[in-house]
PDB file of N, CA and C in Angstrom:
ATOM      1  N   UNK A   1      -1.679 -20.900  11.070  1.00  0.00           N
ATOM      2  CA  UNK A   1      -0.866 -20.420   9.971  1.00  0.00           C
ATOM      3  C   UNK A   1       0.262 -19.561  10.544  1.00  0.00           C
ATOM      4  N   UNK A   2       1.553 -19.511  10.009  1.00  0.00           N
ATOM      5  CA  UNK A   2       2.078 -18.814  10.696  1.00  0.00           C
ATOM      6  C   UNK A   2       3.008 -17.576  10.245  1.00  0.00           C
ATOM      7  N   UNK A   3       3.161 -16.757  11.304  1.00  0.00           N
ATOM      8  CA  UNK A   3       2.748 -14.865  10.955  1.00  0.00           C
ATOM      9  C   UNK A   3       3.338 -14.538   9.850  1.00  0.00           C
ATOM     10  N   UNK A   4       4.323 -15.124   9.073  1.00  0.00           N
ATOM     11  CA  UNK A   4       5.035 -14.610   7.997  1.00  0.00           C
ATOM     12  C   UNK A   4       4.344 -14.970   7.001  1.00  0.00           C
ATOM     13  N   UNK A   5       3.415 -15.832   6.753  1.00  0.00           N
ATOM     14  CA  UNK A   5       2.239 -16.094   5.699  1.00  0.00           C
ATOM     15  C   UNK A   5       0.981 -15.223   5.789  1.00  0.00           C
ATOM     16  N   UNK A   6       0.971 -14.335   7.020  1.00  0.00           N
ATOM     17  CA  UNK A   6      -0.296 -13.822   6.871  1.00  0.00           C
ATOM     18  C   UNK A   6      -0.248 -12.347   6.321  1.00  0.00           C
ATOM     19  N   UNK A   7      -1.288 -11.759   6.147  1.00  0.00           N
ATOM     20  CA  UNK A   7      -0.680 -10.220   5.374  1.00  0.00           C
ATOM     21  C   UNK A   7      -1.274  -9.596   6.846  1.00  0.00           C
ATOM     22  N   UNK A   8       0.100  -8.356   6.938  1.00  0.00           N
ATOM     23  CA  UNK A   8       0.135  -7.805   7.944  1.00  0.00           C
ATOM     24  C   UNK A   8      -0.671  -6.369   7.750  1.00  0.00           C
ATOM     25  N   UNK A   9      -1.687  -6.067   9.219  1.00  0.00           N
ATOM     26  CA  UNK A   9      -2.248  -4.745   8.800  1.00  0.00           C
ATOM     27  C   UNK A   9      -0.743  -3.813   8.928  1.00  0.00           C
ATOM     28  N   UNK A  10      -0.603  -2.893   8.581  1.00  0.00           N
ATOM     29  CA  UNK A  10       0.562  -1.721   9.014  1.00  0.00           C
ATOM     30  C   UNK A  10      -0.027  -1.201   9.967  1.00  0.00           C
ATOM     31  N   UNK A  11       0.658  -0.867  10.930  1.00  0.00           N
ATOM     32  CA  UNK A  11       0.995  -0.130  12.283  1.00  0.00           C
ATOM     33  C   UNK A  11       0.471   1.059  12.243  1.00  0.00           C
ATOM     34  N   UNK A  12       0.760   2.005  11.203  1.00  0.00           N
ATOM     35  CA  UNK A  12       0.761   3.196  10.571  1.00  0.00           C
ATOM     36  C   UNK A  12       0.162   3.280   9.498  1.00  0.00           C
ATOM     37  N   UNK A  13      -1.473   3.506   9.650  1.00  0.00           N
ATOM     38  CA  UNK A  13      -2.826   2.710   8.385  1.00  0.00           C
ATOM     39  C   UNK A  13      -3.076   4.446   7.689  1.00  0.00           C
ATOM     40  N   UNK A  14      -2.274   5.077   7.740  1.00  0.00           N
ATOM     41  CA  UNK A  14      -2.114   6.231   7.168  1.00  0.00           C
ATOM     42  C   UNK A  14      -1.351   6.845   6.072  1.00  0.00           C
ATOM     43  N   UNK A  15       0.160   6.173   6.298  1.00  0.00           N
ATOM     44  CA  UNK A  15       1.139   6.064   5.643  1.00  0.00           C
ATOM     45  C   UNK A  15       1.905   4.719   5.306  1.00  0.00           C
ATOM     46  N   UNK A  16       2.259   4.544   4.069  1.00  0.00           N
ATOM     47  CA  UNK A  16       2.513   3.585   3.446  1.00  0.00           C
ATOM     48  C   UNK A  16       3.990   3.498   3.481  1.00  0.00           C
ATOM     49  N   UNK A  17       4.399   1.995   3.753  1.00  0.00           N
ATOM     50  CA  UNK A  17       6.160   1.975   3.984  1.00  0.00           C
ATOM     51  C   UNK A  17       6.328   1.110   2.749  1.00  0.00           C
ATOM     52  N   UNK A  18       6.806   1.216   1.693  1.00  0.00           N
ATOM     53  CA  UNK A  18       7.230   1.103   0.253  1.00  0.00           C
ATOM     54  C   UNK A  18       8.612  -0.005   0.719  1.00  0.00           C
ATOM     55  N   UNK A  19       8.879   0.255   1.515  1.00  0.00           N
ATOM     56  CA  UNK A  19       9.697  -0.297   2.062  1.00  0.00           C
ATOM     57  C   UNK A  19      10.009  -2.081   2.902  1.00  0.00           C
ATOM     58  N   UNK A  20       8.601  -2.245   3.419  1.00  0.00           N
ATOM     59  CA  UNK A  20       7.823  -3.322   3.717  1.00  0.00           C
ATOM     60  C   UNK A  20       6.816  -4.244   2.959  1.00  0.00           C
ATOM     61  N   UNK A  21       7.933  -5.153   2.500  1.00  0.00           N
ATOM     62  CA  UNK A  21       7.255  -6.143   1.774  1.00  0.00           C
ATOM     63  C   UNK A  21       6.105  -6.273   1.771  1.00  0.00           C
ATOM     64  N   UNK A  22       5.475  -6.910   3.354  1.00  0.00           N
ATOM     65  CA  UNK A  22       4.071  -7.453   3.662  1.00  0.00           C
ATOM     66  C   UNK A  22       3.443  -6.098   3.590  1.00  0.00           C
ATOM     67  N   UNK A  23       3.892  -5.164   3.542  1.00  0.00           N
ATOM     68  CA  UNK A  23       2.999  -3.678   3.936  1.00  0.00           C
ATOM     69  C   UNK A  23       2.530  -3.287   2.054  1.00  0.00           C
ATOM     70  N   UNK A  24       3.677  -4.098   1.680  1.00  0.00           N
ATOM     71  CA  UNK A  24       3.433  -3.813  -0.248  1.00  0.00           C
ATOM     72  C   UNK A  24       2.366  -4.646  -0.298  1.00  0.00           C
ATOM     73  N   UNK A  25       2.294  -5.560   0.190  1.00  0.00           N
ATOM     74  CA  UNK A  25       1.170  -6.894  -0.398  1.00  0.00           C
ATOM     75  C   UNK A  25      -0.118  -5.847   0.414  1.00  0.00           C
ATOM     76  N   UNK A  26      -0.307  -5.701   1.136  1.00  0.00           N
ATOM     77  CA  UNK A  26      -1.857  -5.308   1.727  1.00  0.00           C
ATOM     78  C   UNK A  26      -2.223  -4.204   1.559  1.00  0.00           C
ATOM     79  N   UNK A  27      -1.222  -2.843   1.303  1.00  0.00           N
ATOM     80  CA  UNK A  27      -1.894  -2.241   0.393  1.00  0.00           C
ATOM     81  C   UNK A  27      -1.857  -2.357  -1.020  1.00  0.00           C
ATOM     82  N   UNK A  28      -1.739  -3.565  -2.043  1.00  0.00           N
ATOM     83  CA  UNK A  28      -1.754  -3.492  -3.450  1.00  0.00           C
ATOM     84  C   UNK A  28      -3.506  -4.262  -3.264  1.00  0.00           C
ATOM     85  N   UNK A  29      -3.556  -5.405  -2.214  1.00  0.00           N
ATOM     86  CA  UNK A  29      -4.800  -5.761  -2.073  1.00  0.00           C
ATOM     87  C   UNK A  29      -6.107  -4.857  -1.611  1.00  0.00           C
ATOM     88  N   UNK A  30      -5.622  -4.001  -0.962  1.00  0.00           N
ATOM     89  CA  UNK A  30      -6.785  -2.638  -0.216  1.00  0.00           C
ATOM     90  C   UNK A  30      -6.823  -2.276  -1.803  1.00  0.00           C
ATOM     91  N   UNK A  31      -5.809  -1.769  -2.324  1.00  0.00           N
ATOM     92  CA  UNK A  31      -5.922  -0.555  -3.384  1.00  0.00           C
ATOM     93  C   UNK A  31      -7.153  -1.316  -4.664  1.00  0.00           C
ATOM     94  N   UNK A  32      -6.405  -2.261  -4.941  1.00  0.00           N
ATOM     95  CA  UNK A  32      -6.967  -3.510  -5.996  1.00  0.00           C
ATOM     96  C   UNK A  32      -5.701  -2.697  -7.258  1.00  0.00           C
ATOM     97  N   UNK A  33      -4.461  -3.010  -7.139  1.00  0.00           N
ATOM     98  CA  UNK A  33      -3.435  -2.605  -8.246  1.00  0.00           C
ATOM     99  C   UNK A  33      -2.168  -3.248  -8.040  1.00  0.00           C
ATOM    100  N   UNK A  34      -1.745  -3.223  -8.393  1.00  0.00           N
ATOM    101  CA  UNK A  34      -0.656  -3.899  -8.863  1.00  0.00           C
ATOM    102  C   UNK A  34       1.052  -3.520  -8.228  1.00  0.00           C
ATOM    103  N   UNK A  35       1.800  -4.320  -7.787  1.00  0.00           N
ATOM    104  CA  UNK A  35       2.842  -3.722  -7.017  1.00  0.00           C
ATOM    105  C   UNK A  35       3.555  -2.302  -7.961  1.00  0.00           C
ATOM    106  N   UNK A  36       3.834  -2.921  -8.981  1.00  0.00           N
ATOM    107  CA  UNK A  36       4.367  -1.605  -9.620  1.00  0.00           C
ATOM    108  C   UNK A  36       3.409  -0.441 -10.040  1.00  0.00           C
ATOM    109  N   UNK A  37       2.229  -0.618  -9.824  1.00  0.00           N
ATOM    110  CA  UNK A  37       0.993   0.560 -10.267  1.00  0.00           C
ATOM    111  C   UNK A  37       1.552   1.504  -8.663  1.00  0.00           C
ATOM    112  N   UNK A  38       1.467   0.443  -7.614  1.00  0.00           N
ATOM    113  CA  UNK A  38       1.194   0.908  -6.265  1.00  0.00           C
ATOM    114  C   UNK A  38       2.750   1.822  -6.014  1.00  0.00           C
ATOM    115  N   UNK A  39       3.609   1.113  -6.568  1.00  0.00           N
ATOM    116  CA  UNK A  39       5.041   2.041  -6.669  1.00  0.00           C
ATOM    117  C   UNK A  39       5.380   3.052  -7.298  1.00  0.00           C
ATOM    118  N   UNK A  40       4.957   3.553  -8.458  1.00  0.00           N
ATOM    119  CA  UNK A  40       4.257   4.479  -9.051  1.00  0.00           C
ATOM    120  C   UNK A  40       4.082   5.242  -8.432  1.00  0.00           C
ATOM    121  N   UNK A  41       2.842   4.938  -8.044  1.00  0.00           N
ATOM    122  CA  UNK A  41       1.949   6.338  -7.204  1.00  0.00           C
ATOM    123  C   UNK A  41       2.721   6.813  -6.077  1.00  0.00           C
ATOM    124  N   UNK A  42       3.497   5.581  -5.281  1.00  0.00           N
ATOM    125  CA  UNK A  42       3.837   6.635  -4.056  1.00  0.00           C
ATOM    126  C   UNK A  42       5.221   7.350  -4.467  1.00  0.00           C
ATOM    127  N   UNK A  43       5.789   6.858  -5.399  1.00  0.00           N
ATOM    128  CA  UNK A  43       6.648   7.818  -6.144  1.00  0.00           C
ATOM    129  C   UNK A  43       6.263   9.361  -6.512  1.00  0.00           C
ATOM    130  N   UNK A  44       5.049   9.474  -7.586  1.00  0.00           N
ATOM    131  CA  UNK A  44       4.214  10.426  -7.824  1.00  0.00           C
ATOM    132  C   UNK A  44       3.517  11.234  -6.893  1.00  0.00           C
ATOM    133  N   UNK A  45       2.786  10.125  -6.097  1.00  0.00           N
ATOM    134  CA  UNK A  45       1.919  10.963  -4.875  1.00  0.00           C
ATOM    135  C   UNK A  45       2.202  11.264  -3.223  1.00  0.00           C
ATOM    136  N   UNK A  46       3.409  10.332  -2.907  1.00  0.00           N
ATOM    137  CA  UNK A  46       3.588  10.334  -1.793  1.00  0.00           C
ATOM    138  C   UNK A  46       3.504   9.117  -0.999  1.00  0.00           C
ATOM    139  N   UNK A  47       3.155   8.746   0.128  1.00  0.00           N
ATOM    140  CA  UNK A  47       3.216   8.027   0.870  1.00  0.00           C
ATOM    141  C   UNK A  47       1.880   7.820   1.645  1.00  0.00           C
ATOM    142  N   UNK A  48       1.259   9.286   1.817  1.00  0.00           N
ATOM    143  CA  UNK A  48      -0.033   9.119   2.539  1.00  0.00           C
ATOM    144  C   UNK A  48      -1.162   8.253   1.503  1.00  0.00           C
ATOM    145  N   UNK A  49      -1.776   7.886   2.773  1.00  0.00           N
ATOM    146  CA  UNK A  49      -2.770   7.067   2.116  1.00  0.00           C
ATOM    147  C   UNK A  49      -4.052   7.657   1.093  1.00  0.00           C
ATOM    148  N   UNK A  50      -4.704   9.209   1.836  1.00  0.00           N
ATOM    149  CA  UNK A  50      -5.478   9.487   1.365  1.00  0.00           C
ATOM    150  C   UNK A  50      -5.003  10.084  -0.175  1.00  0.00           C
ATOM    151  N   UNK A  51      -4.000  10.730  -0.152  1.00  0.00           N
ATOM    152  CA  UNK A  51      -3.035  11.064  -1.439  1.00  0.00           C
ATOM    153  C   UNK A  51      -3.000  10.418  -2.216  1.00  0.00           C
ATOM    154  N   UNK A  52      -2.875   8.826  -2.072  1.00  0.00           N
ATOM    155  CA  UNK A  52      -2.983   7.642  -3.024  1.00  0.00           C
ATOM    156  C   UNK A  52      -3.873   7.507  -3.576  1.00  0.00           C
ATOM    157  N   UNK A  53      -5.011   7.576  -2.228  1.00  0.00           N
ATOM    158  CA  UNK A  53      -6.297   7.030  -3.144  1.00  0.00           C
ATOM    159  C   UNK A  53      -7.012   8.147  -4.607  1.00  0.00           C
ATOM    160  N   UNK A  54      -6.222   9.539  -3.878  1.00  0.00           N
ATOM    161  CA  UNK A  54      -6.626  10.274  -4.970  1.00  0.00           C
ATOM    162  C   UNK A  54      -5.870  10.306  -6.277  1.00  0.00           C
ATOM    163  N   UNK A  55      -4.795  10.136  -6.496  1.00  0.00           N
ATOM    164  CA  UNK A  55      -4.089   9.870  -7.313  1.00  0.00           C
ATOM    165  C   UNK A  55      -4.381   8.305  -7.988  1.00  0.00           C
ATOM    166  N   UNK A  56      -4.529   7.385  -7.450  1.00  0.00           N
ATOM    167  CA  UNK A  56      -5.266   6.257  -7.753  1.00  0.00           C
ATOM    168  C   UNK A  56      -6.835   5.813  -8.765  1.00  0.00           C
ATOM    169  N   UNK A  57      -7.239   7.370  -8.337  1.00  0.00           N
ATOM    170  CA  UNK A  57      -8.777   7.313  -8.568  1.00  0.00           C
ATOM    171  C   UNK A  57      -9.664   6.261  -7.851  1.00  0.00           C
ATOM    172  N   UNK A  58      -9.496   6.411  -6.348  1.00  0.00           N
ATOM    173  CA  UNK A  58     -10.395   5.480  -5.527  1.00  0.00           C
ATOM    174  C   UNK A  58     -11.127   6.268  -4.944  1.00  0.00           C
ATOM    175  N   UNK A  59     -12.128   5.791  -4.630  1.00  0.00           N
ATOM    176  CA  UNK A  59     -13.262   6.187  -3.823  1.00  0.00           C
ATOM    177  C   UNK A  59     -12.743   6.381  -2.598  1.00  0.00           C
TER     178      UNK A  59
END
């Protein structure tokens, strides 16, 4: 398969680049939400990951 079809882990599994397409797709799939839920939050909460999940209400 080739690399532009696959979802990419981010480099930086801490902070989220809003900015990166494939980086939008794999964390909306980690999160289980929706691109604009996931845009939202890092609007609201930031960028870090653990920030998200709390703002998210994830475990």
């Amino acid at each position: 398969m080739p690399d532009d079809m696959e979802i990419r882990v981010p480099q930086d599994d801490e902070r989220i680049d809003i900015t990166d397409l494939k980086e939008v797709d794999y964390w909306t799939k980690c999160f289980g939400v929706s691109e604009a839920r996931l845009r939202m939050a890092v609007a609201s909460a930031g960028t870090m990951k653990d920030d998200l999940r709390i703002y998210l209400g994830l475990p």
